[in-house]
PDB file of N, CA and C in Angstrom:
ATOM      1  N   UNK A   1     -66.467-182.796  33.956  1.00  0.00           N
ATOM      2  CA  UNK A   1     -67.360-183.605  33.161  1.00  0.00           C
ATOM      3  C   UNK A   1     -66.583-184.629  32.341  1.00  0.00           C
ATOM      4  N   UNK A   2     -65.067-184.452  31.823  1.00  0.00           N
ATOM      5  CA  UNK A   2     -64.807-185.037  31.225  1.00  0.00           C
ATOM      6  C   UNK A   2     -63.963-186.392  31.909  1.00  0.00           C
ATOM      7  N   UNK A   3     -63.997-185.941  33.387  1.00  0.00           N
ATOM      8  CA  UNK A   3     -63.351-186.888  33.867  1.00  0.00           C
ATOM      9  C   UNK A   3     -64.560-188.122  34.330  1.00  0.00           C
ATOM     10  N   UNK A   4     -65.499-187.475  34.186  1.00  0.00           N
ATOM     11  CA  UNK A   4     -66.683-188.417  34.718  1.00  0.00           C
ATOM     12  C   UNK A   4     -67.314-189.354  33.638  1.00  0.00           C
ATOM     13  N   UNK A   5     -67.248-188.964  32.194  1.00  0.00           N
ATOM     14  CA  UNK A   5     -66.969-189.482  30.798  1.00  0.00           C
ATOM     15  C   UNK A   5     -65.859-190.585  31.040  1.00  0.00           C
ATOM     16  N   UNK A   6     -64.933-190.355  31.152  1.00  0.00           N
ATOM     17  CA  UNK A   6     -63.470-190.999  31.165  1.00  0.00           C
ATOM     18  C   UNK A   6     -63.918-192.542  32.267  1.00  0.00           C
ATOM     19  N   UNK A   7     -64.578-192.181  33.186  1.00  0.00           N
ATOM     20  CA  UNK A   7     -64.184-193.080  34.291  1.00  0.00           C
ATOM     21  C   UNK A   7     -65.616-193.912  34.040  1.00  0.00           C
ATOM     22  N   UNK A   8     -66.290-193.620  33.184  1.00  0.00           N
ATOM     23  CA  UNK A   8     -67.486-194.013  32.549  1.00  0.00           C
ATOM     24  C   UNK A   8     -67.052-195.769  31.742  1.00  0.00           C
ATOM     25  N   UNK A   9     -66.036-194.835  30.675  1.00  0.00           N
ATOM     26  CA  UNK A   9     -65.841-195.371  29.673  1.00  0.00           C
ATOM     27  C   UNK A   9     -64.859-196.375  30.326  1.00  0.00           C
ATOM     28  N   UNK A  10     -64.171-196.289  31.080  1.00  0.00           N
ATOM     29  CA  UNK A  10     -63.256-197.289  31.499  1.00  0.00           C
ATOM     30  C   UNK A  10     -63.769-198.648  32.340  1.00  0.00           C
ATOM     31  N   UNK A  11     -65.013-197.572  33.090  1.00  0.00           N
ATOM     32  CA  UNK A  11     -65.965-198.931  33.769  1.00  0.00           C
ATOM     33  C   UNK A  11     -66.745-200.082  32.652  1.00  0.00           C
ATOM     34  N   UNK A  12     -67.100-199.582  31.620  1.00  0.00           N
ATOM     35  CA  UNK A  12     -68.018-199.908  30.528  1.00  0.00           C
ATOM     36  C   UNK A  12     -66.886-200.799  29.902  1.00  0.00           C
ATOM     37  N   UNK A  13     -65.747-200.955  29.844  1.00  0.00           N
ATOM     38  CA  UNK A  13     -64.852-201.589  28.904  1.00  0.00           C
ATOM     39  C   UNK A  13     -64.830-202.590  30.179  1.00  0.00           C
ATOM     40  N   UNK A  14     -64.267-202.642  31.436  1.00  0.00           N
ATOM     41  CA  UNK A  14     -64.051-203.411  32.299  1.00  0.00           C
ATOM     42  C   UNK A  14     -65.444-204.543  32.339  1.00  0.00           C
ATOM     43  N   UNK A  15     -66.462-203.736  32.454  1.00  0.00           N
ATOM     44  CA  UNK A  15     -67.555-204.613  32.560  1.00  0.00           C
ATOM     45  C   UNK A  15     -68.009-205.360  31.589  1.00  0.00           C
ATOM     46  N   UNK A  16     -67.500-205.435  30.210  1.00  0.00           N
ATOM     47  CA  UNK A  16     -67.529-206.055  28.564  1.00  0.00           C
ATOM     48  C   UNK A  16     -66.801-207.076  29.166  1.00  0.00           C
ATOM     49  N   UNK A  17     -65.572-206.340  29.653  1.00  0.00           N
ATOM     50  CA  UNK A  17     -64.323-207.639  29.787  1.00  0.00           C
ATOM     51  C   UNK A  17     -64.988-208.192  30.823  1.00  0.00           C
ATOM     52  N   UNK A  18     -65.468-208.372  31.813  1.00  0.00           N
ATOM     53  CA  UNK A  18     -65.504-209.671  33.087  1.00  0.00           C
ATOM     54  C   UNK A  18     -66.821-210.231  31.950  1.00  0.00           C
ATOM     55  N   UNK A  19     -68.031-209.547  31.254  1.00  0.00           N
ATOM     56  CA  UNK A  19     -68.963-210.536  30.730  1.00  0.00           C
ATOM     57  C   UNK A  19     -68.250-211.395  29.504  1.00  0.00           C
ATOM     58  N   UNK A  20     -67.174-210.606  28.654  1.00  0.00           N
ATOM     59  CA  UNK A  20     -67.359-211.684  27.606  1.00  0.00           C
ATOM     60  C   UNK A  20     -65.900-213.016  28.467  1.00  0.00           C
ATOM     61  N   UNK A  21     -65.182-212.414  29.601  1.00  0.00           N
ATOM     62  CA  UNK A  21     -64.687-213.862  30.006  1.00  0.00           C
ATOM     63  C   UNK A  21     -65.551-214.815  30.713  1.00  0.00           C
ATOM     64  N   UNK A  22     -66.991-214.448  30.951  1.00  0.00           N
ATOM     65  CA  UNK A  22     -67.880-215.210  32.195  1.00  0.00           C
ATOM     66  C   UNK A  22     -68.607-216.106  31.206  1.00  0.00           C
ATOM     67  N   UNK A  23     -68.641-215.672  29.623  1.00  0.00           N
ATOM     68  CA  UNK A  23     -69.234-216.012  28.786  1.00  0.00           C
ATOM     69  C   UNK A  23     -68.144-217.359  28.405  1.00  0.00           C
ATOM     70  N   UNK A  24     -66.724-217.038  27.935  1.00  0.00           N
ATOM     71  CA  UNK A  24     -66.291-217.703  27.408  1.00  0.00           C
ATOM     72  C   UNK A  24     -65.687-218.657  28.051  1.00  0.00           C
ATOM     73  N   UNK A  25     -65.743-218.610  29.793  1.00  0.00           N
ATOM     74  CA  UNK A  25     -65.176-219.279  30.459  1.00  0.00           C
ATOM     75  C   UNK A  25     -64.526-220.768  30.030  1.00  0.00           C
ATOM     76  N   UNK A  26     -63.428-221.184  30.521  1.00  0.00           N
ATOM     77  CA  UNK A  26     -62.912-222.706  29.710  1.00  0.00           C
ATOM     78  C   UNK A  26     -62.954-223.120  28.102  1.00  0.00           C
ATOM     79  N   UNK A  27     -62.966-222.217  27.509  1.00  0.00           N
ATOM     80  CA  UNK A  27     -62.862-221.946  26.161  1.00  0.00           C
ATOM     81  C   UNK A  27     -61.010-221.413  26.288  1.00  0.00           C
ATOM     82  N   UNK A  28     -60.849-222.121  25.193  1.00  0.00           N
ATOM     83  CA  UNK A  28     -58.924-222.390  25.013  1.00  0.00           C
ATOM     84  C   UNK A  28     -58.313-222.256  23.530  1.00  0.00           C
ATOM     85  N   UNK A  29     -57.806-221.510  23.239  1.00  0.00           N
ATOM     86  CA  UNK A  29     -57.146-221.438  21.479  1.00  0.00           C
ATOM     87  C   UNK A  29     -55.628-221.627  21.728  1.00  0.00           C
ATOM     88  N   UNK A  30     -55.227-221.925  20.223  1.00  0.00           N
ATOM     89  CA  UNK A  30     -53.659-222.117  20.077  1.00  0.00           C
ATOM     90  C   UNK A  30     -53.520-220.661  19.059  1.00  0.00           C
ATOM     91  N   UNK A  31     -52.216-220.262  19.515  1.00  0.00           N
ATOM     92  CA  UNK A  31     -51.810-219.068  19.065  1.00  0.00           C
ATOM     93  C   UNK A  31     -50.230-219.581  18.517  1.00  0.00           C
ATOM     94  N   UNK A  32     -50.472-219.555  17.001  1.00  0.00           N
ATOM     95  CA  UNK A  32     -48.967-219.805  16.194  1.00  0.00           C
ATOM     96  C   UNK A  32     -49.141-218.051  15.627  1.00  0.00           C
ATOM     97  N   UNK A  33     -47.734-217.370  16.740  1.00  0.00           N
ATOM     98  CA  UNK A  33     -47.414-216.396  15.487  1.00  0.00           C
ATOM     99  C   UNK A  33     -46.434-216.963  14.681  1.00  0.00           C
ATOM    100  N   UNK A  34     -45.943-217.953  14.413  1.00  0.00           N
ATOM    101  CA  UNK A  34     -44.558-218.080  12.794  1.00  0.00           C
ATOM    102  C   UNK A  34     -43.859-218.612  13.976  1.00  0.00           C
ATOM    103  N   UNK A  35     -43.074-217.909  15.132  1.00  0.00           N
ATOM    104  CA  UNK A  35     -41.424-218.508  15.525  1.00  0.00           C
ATOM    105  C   UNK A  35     -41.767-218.954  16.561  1.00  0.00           C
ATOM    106  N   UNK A  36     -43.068-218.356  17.012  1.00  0.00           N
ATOM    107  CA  UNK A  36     -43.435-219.608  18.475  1.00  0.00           C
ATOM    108  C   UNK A  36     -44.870-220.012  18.782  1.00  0.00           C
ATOM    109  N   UNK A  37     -45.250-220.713  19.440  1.00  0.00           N
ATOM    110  CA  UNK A  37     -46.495-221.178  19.039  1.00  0.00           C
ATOM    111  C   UNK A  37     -47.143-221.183  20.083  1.00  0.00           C
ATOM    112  N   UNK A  38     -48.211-220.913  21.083  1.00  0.00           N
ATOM    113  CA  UNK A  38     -48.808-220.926  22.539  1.00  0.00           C
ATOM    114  C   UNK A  38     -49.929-221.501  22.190  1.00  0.00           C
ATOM    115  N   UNK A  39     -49.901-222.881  23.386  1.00  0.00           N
ATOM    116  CA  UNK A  39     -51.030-223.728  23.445  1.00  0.00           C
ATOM    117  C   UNK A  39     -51.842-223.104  24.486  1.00  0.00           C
ATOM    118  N   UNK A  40     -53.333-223.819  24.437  1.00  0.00           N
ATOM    119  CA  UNK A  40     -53.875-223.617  25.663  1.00  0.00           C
ATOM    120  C   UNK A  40     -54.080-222.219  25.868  1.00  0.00           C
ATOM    121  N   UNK A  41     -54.499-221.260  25.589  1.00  0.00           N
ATOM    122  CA  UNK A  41     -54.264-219.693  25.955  1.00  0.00           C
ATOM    123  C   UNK A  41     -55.945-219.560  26.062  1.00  0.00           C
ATOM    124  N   UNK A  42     -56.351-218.931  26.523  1.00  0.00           N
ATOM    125  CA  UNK A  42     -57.596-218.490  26.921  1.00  0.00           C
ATOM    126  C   UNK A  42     -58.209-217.583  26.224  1.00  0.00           C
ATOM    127  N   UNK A  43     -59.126-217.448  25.737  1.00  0.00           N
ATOM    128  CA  UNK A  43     -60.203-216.577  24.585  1.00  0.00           C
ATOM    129  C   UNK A  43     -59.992-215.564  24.933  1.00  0.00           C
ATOM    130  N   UNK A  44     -60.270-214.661  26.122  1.00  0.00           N
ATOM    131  CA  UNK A  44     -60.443-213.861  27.161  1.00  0.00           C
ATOM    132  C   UNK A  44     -59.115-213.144  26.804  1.00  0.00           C
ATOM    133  N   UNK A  45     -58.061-213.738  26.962  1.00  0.00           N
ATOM    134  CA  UNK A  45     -56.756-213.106  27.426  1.00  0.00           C
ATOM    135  C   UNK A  45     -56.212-212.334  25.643  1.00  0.00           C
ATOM    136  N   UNK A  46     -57.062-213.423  24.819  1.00  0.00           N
ATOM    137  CA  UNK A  46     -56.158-213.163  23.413  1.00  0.00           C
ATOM    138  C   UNK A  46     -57.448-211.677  23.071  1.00  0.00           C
ATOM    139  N   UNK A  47     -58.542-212.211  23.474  1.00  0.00           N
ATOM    140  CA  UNK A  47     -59.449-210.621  23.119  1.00  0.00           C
ATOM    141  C   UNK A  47     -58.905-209.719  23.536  1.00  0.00           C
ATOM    142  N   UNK A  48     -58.655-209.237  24.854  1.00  0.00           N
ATOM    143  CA  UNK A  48     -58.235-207.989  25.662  1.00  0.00           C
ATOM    144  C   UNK A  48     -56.708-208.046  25.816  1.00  0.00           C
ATOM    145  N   UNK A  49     -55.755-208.928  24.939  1.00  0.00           N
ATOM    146  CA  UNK A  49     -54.332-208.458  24.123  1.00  0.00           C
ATOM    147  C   UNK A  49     -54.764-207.857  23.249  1.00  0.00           C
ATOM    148  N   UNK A  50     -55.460-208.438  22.165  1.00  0.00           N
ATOM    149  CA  UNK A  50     -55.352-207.669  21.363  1.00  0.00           C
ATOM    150  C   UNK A  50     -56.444-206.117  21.032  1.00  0.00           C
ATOM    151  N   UNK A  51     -57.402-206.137  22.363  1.00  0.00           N
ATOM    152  CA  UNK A  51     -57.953-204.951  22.744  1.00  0.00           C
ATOM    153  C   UNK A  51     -56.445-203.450  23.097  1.00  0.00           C
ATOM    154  N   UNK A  52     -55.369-204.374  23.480  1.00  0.00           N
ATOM    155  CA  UNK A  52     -54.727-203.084  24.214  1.00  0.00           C
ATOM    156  C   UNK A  52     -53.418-203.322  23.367  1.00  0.00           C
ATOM    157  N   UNK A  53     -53.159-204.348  22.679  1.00  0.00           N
ATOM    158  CA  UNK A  53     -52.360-203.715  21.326  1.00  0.00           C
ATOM    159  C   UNK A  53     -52.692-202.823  20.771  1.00  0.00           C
ATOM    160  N   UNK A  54     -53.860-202.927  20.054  1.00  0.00           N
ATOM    161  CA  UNK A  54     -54.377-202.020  19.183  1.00  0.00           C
ATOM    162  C   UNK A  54     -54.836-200.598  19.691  1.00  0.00           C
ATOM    163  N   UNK A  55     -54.759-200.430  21.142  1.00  0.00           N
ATOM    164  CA  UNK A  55     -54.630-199.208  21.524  1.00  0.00           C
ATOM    165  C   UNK A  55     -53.446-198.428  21.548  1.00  0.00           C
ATOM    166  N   UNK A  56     -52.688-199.166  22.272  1.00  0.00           N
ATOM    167  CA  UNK A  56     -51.123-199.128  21.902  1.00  0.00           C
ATOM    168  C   UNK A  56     -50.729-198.570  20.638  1.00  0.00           C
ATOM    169  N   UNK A  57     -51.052-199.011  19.757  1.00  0.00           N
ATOM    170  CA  UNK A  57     -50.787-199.133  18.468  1.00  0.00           C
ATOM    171  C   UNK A  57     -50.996-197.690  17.776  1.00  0.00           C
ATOM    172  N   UNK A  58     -52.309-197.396  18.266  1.00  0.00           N
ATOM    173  CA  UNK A  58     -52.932-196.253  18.115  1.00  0.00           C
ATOM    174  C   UNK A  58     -52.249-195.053  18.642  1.00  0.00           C
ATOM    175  N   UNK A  59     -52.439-195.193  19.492  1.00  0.00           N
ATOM    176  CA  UNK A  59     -51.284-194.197  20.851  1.00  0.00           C
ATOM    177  C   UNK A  59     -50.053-194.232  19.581  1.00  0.00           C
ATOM    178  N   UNK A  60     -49.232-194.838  19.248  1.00  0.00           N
ATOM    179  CA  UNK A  60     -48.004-194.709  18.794  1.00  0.00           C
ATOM    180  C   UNK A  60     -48.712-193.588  17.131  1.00  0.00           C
ATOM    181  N   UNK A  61     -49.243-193.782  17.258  1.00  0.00           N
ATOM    182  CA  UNK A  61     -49.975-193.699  15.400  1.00  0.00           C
ATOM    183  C   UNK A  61     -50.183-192.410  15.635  1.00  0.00           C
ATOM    184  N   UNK A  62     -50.768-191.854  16.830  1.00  0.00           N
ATOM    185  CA  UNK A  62     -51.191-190.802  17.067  1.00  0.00           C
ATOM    186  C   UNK A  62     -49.708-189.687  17.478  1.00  0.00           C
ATOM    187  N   UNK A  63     -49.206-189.655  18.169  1.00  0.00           N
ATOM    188  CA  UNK A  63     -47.994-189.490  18.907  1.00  0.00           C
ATOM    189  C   UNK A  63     -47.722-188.259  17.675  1.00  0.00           C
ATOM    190  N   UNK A  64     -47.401-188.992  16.533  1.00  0.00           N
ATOM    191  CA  UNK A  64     -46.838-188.832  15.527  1.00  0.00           C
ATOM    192  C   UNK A  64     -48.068-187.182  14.750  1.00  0.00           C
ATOM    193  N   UNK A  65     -48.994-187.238  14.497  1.00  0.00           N
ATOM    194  CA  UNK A  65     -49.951-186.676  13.608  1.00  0.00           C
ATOM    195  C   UNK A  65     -50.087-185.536  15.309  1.00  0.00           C
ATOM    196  N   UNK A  66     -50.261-185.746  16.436  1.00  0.00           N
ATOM    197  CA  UNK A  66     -50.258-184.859  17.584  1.00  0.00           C
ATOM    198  C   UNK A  66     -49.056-183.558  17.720  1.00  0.00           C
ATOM    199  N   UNK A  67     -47.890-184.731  17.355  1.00  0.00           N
ATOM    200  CA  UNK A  67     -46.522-183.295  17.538  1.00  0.00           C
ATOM    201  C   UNK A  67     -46.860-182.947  16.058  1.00  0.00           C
ATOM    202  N   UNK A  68     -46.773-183.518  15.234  1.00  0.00           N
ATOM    203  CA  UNK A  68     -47.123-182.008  13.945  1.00  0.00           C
ATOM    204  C   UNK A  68     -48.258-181.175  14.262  1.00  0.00           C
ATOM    205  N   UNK A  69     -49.442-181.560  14.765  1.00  0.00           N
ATOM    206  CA  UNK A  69     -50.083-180.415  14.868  1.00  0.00           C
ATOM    207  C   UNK A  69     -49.851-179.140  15.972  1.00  0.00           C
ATOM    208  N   UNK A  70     -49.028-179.544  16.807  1.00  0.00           N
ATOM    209  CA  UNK A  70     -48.503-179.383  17.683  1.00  0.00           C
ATOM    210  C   UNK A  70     -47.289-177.773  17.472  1.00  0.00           C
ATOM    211  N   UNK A  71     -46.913-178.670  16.466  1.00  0.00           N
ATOM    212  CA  UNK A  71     -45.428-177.927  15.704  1.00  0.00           C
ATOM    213  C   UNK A  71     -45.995-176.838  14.657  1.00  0.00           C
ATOM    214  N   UNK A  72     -46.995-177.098  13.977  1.00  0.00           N
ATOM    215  CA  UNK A  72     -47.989-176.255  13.517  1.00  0.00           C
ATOM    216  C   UNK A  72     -48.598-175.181  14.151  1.00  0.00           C
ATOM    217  N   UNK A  73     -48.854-175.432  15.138  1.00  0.00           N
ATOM    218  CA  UNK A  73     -49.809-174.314  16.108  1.00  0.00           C
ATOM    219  C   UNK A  73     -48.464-173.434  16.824  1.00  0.00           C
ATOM    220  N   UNK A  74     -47.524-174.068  17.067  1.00  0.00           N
ATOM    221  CA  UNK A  74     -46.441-173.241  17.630  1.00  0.00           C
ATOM    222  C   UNK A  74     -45.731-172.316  17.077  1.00  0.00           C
ATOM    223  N   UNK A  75     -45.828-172.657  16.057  1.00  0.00           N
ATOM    224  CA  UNK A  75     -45.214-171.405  15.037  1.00  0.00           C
ATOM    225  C   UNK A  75     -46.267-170.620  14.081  1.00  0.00           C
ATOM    226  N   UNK A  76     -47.656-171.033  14.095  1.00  0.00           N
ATOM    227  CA  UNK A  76     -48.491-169.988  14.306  1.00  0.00           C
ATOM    228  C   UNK A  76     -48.421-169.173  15.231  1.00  0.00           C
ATOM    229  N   UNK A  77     -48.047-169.553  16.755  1.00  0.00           N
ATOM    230  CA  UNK A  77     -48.236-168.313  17.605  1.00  0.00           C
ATOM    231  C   UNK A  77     -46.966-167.415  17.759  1.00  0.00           C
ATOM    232  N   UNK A  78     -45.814-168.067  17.068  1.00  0.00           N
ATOM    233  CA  UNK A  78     -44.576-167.391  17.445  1.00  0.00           C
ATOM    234  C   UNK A  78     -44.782-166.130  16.020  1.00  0.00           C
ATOM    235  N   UNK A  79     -45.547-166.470  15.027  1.00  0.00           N
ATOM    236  CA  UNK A  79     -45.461-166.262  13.774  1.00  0.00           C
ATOM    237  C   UNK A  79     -46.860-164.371  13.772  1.00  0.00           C
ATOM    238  N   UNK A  80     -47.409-164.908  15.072  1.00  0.00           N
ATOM    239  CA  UNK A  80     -48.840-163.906  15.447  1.00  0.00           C
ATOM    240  C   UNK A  80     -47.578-162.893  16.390  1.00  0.00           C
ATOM    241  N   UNK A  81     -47.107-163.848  17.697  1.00  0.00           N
ATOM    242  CA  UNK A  81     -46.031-162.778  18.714  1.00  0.00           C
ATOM    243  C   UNK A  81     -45.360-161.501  17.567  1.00  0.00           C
ATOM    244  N   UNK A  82     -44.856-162.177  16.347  1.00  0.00           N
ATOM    245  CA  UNK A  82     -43.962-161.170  15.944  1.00  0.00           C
ATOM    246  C   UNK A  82     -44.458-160.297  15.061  1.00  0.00           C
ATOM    247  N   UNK A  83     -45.877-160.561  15.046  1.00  0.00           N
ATOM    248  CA  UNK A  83     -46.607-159.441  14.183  1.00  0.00           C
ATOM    249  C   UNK A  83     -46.942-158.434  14.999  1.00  0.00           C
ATOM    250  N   UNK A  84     -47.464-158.830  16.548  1.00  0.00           N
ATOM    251  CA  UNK A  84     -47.684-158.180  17.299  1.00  0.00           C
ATOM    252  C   UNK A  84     -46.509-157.504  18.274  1.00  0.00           C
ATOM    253  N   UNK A  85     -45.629-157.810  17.849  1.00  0.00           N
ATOM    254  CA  UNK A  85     -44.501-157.185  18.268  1.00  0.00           C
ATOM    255  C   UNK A  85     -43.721-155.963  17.857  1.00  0.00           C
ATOM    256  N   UNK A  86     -44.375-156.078  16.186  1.00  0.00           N
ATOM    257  CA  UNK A  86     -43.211-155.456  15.059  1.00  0.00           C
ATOM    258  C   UNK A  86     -44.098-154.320  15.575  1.00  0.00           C
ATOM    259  N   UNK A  87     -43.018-152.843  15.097  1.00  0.00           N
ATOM    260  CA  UNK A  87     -43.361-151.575  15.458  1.00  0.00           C
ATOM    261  C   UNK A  87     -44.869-150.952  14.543  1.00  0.00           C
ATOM    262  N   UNK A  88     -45.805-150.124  15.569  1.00  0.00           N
ATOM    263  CA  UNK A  88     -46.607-149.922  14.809  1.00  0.00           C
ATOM    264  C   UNK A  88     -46.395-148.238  14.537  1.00  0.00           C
ATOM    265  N   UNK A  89     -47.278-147.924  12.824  1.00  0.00           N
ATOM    266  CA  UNK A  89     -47.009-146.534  12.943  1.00  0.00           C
ATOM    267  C   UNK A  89     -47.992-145.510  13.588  1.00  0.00           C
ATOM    268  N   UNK A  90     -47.624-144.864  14.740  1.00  0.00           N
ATOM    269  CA  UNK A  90     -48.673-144.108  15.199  1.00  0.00           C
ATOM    270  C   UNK A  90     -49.400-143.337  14.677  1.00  0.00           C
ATOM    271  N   UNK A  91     -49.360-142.726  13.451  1.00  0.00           N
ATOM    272  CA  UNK A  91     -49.799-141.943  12.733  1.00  0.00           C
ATOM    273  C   UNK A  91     -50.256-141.894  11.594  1.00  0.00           C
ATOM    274  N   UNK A  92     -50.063-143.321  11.054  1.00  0.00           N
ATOM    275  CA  UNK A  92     -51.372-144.193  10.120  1.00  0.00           C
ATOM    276  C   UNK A  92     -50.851-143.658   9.319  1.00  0.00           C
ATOM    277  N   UNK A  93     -48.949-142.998   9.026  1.00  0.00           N
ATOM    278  CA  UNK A  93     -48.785-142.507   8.106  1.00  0.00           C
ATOM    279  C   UNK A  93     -48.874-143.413   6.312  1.00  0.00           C
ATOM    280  N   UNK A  94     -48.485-144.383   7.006  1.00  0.00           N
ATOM    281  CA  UNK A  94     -48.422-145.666   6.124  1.00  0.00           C
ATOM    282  C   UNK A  94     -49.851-145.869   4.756  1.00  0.00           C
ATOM    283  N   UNK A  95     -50.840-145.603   5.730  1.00  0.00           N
ATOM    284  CA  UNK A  95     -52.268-145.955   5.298  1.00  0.00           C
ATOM    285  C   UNK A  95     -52.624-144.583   4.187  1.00  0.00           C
ATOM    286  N   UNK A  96     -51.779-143.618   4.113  1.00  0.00           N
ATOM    287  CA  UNK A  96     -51.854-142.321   2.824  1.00  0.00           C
ATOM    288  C   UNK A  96     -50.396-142.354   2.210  1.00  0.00           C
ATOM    289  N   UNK A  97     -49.476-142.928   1.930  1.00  0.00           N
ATOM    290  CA  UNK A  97     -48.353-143.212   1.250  1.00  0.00           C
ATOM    291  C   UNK A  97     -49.192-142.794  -0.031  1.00  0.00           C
ATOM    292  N   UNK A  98     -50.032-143.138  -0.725  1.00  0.00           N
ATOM    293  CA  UNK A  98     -50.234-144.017  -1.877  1.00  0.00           C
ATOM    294  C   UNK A  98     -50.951-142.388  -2.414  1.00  0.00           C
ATOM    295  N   UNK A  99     -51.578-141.178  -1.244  1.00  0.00           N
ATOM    296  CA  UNK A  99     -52.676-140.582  -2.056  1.00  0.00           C
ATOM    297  C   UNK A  99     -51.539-139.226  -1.754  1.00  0.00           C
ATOM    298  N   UNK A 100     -50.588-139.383  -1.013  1.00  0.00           N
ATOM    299  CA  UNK A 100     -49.359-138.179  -0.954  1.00  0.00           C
ATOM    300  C   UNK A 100     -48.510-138.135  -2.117  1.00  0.00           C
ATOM    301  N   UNK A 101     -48.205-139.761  -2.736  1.00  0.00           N
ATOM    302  CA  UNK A 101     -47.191-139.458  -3.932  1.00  0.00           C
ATOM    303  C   UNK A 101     -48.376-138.964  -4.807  1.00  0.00           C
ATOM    304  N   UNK A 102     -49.680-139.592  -5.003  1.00  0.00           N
ATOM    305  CA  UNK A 102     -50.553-138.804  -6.278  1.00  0.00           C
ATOM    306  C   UNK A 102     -50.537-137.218  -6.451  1.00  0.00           C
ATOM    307  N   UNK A 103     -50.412-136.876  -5.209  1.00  0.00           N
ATOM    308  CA  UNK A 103     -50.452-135.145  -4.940  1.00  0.00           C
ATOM    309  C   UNK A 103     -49.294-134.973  -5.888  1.00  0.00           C
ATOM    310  N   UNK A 104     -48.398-135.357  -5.424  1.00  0.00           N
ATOM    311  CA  UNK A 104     -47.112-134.613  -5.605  1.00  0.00           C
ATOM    312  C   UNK A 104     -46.511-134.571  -6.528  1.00  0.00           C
TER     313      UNK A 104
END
């Protein structure tokens, strides 16, 4: 299901992109970032750059907040292994410690 979501969403972005270039067709901007300057560039091309920068961007943003949670959950389970590892007492002697010294 989720791949059918996925291939959904990718058609739905593709099909934005061919309408808003069919829309903007021959429509032309100048792009000064500061050290270089691009004439002539196409509406189209600067939307869906900066559609997949900012995914990019994201992806990198994420990367980051993913391995900590990541690193989090891993030593929760190493942290569960060694509870479930450590020796148990068969005889629940543990669980009357407290009403054997009162006796005594």
């Amino acid at each position: 299901m989720r791949r059918l979501v996925g291939a959904i969403g990718v058609l739905v972005v593709l099909a934005a992109a061919m309408v808003f270039e069919a829309l903007n067709q021959g429509r032309w901007v100048d792009l000064d970032f500061g050290f270089v300057t691009l004439y002539r560039v196409p509406v189209a091309w600067v939307a869906l750059g900066g559609l997949l920068v900012g995914m990019l961007l994201m992806l990198a943003v994420g990367i980051r907040s993913d391995l900590k949670v990541r690193r989090i959950l891993r030593e929760r389970l190493r942290a569960e292994d060694r509870e479930e590892r450590a020796p148990v007492d068969r005889y629940q002697q543990d669980l009357f410690q407290e009403e054997s010294q009162e006796r005594s």
